[in-house]
N, C-alpha and C. Protein backbone atom coordinates (compact mmCIF):
# COMPACT_ATOMS: atom_id res chain seq x y z
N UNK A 1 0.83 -1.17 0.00
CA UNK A 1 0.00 0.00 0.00
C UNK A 1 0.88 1.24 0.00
N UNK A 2 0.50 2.41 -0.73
CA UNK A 2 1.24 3.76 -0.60
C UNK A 2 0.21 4.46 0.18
N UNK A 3 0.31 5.51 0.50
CA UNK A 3 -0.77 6.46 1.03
C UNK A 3 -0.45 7.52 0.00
N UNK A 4 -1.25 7.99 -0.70
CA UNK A 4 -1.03 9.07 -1.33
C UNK A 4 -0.97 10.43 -1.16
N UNK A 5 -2.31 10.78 0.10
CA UNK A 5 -2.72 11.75 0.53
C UNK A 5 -2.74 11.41 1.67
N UNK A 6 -2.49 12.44 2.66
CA UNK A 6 -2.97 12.14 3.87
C UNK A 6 -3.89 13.86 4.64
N UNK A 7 -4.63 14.00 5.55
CA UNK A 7 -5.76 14.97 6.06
C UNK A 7 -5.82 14.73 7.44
N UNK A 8 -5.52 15.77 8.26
CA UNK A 8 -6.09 15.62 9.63
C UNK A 8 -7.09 16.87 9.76
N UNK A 9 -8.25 16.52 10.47
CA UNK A 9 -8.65 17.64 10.89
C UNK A 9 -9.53 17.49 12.32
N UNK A 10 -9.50 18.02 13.46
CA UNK A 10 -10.06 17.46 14.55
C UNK A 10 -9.67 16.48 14.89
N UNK A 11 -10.93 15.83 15.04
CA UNK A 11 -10.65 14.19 15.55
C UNK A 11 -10.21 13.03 14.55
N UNK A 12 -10.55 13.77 13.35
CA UNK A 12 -10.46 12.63 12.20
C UNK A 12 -9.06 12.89 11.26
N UNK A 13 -8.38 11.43 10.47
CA UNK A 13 -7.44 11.68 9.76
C UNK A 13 -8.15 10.80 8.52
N UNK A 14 -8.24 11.44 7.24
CA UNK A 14 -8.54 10.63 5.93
C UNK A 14 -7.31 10.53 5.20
N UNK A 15 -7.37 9.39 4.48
CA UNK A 15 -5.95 9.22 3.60
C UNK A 15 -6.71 8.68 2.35
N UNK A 16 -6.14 8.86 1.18
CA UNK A 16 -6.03 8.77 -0.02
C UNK A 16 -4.96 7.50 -0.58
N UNK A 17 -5.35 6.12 -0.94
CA UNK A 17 -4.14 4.93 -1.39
C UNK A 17 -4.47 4.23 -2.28
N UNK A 18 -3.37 3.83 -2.92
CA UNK A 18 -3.13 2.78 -3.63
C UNK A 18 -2.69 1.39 -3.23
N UNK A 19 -3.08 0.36 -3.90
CA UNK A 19 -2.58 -1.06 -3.21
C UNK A 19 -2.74 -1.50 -4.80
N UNK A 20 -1.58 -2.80 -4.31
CA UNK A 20 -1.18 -4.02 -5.46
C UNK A 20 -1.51 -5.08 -4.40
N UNK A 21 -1.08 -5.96 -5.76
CA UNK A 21 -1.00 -7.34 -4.98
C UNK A 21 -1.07 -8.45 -6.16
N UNK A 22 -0.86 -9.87 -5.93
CA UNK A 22 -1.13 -10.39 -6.49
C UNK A 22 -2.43 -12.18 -6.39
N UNK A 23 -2.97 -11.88 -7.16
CA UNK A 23 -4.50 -12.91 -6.54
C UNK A 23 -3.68 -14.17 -6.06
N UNK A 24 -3.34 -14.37 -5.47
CA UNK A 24 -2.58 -16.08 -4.92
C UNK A 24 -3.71 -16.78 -4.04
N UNK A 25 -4.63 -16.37 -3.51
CA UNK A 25 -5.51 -17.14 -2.75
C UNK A 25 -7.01 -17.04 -2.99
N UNK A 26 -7.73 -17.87 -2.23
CA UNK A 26 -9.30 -17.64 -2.36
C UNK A 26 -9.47 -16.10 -1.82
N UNK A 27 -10.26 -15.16 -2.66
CA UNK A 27 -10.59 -13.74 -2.36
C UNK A 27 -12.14 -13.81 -3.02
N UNK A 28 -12.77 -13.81 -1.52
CA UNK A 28 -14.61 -13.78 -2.02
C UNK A 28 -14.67 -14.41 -2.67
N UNK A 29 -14.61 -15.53 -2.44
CA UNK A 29 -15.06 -16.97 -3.59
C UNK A 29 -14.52 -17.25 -5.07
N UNK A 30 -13.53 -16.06 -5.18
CA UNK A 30 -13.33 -16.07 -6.42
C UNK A 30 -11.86 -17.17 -5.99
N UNK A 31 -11.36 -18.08 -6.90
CA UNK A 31 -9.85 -19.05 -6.94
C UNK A 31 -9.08 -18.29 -7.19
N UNK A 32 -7.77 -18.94 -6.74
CA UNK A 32 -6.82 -17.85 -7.11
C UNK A 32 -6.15 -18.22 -8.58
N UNK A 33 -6.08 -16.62 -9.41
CA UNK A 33 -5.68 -16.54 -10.79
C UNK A 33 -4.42 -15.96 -11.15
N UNK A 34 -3.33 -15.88 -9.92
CA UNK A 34 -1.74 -15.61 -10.00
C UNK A 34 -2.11 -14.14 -10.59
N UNK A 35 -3.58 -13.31 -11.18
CA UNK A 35 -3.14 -11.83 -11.62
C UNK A 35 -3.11 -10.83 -11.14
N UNK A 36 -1.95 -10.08 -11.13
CA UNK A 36 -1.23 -9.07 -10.67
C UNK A 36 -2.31 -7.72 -10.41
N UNK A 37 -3.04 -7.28 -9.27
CA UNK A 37 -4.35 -5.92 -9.59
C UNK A 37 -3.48 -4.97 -8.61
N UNK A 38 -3.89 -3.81 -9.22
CA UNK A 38 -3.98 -2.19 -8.86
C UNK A 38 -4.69 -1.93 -8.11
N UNK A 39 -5.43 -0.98 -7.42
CA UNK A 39 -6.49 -0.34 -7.02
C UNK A 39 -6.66 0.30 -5.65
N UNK A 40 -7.77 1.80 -5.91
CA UNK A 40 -7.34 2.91 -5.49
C UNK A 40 -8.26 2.76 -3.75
N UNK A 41 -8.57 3.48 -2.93
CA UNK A 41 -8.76 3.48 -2.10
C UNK A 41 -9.27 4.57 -0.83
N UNK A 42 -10.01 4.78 -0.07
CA UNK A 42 -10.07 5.65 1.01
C UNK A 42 -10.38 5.49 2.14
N UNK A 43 -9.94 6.26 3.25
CA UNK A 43 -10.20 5.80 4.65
C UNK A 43 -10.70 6.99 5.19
N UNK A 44 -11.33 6.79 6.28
CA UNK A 44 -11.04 7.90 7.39
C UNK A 44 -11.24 7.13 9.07
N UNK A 45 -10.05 7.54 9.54
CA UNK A 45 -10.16 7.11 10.94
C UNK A 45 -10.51 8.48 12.16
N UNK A 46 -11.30 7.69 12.91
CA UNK A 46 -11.59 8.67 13.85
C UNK A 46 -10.57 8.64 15.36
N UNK A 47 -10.43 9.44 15.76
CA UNK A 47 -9.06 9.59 16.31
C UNK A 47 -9.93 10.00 17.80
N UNK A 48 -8.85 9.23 18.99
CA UNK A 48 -9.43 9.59 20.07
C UNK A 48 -7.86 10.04 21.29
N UNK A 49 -7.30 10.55 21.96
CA UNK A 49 -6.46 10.15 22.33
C UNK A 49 -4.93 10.00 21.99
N UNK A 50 -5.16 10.38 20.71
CA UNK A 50 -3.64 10.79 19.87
C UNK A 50 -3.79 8.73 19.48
N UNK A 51 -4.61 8.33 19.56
CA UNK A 51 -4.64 7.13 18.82
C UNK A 51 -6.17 6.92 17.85
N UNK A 52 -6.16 5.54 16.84
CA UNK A 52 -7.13 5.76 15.50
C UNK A 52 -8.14 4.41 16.40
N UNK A 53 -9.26 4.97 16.34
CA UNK A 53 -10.23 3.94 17.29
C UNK A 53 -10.79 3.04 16.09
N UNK A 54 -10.94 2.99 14.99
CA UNK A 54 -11.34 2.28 13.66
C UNK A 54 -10.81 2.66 12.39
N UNK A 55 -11.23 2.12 11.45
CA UNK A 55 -10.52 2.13 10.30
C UNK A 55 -11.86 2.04 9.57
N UNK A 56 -12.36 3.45 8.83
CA UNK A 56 -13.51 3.28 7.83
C UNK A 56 -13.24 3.60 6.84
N UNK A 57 -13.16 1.96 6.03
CA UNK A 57 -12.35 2.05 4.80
C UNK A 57 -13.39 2.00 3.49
N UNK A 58 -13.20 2.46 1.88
CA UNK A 58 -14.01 2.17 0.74
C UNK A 58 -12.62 1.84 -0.11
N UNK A 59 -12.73 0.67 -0.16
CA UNK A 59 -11.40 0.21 -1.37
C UNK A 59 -12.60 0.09 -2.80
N UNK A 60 -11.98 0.57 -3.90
CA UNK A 60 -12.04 0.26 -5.44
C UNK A 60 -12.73 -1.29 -6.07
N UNK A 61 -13.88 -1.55 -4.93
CA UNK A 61 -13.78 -3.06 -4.99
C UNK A 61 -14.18 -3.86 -6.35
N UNK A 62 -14.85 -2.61 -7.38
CA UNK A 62 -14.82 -3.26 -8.63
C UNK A 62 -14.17 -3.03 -9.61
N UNK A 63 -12.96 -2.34 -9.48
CA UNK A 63 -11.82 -2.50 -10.42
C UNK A 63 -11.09 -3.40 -9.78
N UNK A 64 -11.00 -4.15 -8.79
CA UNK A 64 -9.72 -5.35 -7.75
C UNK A 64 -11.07 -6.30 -8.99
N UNK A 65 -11.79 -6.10 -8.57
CA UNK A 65 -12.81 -7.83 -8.53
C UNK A 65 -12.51 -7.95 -11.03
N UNK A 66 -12.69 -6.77 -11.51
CA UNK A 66 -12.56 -6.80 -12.91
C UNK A 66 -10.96 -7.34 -13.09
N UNK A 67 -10.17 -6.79 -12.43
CA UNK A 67 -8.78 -6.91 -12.53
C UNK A 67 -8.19 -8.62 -12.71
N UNK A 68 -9.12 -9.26 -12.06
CA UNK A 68 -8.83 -10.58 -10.98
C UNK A 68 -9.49 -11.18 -11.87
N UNK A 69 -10.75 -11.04 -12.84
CA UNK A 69 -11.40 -11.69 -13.64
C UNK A 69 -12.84 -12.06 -13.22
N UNK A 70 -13.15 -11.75 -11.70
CA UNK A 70 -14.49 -12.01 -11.31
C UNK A 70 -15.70 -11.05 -11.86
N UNK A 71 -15.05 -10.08 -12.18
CA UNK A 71 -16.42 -9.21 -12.81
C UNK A 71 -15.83 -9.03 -14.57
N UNK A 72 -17.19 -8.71 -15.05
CA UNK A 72 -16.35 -8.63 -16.60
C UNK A 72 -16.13 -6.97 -16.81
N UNK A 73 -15.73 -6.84 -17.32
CA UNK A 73 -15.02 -5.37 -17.84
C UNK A 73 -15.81 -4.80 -18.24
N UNK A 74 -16.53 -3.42 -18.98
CA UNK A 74 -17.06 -2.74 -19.45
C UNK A 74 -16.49 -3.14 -20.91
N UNK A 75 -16.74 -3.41 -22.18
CA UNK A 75 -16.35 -3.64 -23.70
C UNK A 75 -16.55 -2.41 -23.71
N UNK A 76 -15.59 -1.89 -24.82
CA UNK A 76 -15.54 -0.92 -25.42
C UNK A 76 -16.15 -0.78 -27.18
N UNK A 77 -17.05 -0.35 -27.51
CA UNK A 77 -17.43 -0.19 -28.65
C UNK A 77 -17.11 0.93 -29.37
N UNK A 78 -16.98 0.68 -30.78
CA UNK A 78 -16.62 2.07 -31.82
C UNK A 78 -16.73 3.19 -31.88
N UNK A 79 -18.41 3.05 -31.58
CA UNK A 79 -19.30 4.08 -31.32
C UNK A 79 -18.77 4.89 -30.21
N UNK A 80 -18.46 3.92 -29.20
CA UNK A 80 -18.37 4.82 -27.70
C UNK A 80 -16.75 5.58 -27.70
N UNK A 81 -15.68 4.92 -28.75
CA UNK A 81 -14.70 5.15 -28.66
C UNK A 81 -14.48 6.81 -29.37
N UNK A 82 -13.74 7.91 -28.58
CA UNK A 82 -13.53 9.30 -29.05
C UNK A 82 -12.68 8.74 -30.91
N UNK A 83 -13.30 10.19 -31.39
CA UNK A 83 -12.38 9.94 -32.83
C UNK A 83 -11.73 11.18 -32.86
């Protein structure tokens, strides 16, 4: 994981990331397909104490799951493609 961004304000800190990896195991039922995924990410933790009491995370979960082969991709058509 990188953090890209990071935000404090008050009680709360949000960060901005990226993560790799590669599929080697069962992930949500999907088998593992050895392919290599990207994908982007956000958090915000709420802060109590000069410490993070949770982690409320939204990862990219359908570009990981397209990446991996469990969802199908959007096709690109002619039409839709800029000229």
């Amino acid at each position: 994981m990188t953090i890209e961004e990071m935000v404090a304000e008050g009680e709360k800190v949000a960060e901005r990331l990226s993560a790799r990896g590669t599929h080697e195991g069962e992930f949500m039922d999907v088998a593992p397909t050895g392919k290599r995924a990207e994908w982007q990410g956000q958090a915000i933790f709420p802060i109590s104490e000069g410490k993070a009491l949770e982690c409320r995370g939204m990862p990219d979960m359908l570009s990981l799951m397209q990446q991996i082969g469990a969802v199908p991709a959007p096709e690109q058509s002619e039409e839709a493609s800029p000229t």
